[in-house]
N, C-alpha and C. Protein backbone atom coordinates (compact mmCIF):
# COMPACT_ATOMS: atom_id res chain seq x y z
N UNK A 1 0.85 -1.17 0.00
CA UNK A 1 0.00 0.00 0.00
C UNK A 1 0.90 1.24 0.00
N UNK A 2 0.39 2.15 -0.50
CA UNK A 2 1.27 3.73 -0.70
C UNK A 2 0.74 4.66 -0.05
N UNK A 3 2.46 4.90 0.23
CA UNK A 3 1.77 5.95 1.35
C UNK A 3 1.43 7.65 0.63
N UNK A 4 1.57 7.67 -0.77
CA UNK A 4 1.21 8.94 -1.26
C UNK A 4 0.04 8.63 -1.84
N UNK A 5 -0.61 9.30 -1.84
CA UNK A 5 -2.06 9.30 -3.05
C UNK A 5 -1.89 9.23 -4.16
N UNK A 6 -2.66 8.41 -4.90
CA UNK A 6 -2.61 8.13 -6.61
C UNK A 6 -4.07 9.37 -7.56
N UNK A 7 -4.80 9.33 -6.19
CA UNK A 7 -5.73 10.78 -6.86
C UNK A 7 -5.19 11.88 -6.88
N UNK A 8 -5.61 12.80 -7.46
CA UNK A 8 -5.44 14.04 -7.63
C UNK A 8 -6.98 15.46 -7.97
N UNK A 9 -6.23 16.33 -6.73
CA UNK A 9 -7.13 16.99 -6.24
C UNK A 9 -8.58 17.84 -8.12
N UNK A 10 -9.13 17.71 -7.99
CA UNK A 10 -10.07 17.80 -9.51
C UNK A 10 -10.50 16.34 -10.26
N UNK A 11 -9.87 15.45 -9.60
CA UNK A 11 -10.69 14.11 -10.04
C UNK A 11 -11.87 13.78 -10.20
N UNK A 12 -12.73 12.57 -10.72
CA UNK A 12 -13.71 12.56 -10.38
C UNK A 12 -13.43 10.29 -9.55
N UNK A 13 -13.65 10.47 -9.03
CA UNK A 13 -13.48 9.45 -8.54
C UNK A 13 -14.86 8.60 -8.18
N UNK A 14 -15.06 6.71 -7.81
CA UNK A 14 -16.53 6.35 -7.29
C UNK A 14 -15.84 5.02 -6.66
N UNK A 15 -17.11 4.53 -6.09
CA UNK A 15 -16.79 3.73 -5.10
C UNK A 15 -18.24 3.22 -5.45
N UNK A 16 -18.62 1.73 -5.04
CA UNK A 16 -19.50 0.99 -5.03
C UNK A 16 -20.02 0.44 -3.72
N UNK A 17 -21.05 0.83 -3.32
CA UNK A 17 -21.31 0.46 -1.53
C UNK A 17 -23.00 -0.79 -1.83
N UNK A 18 -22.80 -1.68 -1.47
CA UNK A 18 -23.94 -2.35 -1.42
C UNK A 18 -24.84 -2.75 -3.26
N UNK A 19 -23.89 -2.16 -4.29
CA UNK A 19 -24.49 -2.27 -5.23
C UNK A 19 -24.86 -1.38 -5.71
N UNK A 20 -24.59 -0.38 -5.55
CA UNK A 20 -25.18 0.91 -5.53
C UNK A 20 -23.75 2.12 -6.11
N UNK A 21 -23.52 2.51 -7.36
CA UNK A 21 -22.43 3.62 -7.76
C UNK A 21 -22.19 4.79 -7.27
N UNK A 22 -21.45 5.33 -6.63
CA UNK A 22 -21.39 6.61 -6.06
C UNK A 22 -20.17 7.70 -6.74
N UNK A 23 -20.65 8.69 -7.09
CA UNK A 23 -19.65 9.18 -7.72
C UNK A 23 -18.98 10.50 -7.01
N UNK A 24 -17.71 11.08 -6.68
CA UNK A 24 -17.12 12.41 -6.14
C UNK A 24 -16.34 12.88 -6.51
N UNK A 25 -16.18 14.31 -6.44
CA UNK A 25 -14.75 14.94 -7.28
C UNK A 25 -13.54 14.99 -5.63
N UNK A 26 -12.62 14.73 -6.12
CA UNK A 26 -11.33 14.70 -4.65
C UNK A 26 -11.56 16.21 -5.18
N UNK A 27 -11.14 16.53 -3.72
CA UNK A 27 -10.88 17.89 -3.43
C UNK A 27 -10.24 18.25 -2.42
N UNK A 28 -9.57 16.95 -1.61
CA UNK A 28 -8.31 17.64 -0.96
C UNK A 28 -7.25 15.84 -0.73
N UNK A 29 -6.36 15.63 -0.54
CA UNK A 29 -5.90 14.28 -0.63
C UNK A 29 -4.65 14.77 0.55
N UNK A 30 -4.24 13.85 0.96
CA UNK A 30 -3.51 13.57 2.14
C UNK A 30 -2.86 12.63 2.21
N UNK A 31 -1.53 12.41 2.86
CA UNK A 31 -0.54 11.17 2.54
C UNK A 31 -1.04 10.11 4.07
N UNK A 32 -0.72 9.23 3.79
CA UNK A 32 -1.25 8.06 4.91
C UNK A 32 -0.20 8.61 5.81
N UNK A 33 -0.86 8.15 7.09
CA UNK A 33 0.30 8.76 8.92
C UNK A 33 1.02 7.80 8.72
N UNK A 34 1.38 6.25 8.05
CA UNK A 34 2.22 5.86 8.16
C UNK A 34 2.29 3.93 7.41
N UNK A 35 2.97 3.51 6.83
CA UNK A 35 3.11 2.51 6.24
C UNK A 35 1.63 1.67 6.50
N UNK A 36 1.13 0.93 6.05
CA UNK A 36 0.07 -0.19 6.16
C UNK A 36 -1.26 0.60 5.75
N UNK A 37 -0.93 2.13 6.40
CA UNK A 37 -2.50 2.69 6.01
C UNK A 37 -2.87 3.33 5.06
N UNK A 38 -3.77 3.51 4.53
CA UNK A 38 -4.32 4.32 3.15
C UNK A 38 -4.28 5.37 3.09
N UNK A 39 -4.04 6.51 2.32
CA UNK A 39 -4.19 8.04 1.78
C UNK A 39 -5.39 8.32 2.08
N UNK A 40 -5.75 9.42 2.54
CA UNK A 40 -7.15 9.95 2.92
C UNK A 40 -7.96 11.31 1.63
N UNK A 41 -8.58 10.71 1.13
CA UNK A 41 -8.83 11.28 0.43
C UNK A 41 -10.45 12.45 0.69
N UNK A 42 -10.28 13.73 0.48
CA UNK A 42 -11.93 14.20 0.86
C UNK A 42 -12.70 14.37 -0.14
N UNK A 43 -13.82 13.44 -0.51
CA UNK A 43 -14.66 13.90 -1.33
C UNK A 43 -15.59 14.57 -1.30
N UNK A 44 -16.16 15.16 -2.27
CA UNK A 44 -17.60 15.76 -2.38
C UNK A 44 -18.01 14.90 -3.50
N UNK A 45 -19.51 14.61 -2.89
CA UNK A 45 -20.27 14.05 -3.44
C UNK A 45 -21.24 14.26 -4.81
N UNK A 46 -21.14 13.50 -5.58
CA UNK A 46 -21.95 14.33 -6.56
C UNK A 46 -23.60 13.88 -6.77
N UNK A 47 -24.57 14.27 -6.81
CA UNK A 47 -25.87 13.57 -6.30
C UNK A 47 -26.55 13.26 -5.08
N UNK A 48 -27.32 12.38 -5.20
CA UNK A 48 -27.46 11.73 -3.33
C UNK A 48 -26.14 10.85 -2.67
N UNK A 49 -25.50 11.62 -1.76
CA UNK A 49 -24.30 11.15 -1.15
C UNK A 49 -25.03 9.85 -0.65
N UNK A 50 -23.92 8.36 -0.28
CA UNK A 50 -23.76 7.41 0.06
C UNK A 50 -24.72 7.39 1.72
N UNK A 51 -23.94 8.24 2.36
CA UNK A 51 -24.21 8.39 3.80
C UNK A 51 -25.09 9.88 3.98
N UNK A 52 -25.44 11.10 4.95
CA UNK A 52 -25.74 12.01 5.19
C UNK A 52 -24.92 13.37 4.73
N UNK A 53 -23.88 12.93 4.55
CA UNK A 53 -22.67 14.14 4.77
C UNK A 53 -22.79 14.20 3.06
N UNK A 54 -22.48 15.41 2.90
CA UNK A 54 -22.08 16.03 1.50
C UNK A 54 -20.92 15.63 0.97
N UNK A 55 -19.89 16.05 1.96
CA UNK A 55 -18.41 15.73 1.92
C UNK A 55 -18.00 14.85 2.73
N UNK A 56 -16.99 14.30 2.44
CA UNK A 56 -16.41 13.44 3.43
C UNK A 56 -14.89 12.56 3.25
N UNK A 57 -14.11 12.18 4.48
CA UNK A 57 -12.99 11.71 3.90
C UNK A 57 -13.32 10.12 3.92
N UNK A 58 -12.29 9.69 2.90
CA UNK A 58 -12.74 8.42 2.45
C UNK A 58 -11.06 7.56 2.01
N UNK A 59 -10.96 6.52 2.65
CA UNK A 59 -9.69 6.00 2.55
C UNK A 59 -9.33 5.72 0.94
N UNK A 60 -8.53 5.65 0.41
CA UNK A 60 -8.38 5.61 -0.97
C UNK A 60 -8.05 4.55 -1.37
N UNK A 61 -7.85 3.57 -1.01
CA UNK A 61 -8.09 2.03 -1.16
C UNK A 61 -9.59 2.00 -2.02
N UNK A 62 -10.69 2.36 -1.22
CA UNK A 62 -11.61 2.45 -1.33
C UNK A 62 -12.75 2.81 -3.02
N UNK A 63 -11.76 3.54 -3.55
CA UNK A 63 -11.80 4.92 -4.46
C UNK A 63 -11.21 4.32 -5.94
N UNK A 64 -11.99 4.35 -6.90
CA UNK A 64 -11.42 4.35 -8.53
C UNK A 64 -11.45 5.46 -9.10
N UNK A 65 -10.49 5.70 -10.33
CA UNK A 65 -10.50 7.11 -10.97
C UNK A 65 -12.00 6.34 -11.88
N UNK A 66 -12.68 7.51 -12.76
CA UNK A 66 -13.78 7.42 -13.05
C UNK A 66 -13.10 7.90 -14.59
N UNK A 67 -13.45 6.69 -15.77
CA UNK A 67 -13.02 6.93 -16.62
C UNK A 67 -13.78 7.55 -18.14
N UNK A 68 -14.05 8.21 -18.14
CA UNK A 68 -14.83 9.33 -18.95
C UNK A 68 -14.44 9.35 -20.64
């Protein structure tokens, strides 16, 4: 796992929760605190967010670039 981020801040990035496509632009990315853990990435959501929150950080493991 890397400890720098492979997104970049203007992305559009998605993630799949339960079957369900979710799509967000990164808008701020962060290097992991330390070997084993994931880059933290903050998205904003585009549509009806996943959870309540508009924005949110989201481990980048998690996260595909969205190919257009």
């Amino acid at each position: 796992m890397s400890i720098v981020p492979k997104l970049q801040k203007g992305q559009l990035a998605q993630t799949v929760i339960a079957g369900v496509r979710y799509i967000g632009l990164v808008k701020k990315t962060t290097m992991a605190r330390r070997r084993g853990m994931s880059p933290m990435v903050l998205i904003q959501w585009v549509g009806e967010p996943p959870r309540d929150f508009p924005e949110e950080y989201v481990e980048e493991h998690a996260l595909t670039l969205v190919d257009y």
